[in-house]
C-alpha atoms as a PDB file:
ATOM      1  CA  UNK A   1      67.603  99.247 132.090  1.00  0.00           C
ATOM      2  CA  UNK A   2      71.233  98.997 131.447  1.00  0.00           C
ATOM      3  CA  UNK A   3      72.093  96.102 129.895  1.00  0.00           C
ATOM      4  CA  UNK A   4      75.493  94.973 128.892  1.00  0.00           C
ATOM      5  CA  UNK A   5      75.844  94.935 125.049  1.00  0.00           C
ATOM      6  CA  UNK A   6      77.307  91.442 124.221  1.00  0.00           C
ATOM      7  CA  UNK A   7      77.443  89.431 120.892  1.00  0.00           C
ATOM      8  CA  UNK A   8      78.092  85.857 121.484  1.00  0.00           C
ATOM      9  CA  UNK A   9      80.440  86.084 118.252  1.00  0.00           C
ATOM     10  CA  UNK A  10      83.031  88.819 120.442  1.00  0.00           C
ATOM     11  CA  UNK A  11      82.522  86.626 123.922  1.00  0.00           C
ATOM     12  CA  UNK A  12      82.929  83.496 122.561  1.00  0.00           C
ATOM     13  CA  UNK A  13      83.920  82.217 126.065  1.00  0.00           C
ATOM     14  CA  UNK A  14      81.146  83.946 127.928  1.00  0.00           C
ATOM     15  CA  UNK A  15      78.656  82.862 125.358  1.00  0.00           C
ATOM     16  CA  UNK A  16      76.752  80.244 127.546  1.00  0.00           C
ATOM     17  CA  UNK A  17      77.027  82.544 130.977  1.00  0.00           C
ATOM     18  CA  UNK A  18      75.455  85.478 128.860  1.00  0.00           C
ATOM     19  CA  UNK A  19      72.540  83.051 127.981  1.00  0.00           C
ATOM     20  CA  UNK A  20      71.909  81.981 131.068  1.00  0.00           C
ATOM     21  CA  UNK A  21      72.812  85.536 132.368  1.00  0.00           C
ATOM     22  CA  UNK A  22      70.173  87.774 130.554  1.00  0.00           C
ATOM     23  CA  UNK A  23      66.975  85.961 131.686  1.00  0.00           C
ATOM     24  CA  UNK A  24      68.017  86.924 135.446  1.00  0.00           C
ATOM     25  CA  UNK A  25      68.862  90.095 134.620  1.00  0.00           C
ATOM     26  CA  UNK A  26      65.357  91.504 133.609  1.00  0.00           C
ATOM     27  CA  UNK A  27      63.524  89.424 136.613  1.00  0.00           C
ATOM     28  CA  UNK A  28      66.234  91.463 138.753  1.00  0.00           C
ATOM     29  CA  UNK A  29      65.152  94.697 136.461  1.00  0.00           C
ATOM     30  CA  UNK A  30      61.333  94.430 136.990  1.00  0.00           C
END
């Protein structure tokens, strides 16, 4: 899987999409 590599301190902005984000991510991956 390729995921993205994010740290909520550099995508301050983007921190609560990326939460949100990851858990659909590996359903969609499986």
């Amino acid at each position: 899987s390729t995921l993205p590599k994010m740290t909520p301190g550099e995508h301050k902005g983007k921190k609560v999409a990326v939460k949100y984000s990851l858990p659909i991510l590996f359903i969609i991956d499986e």
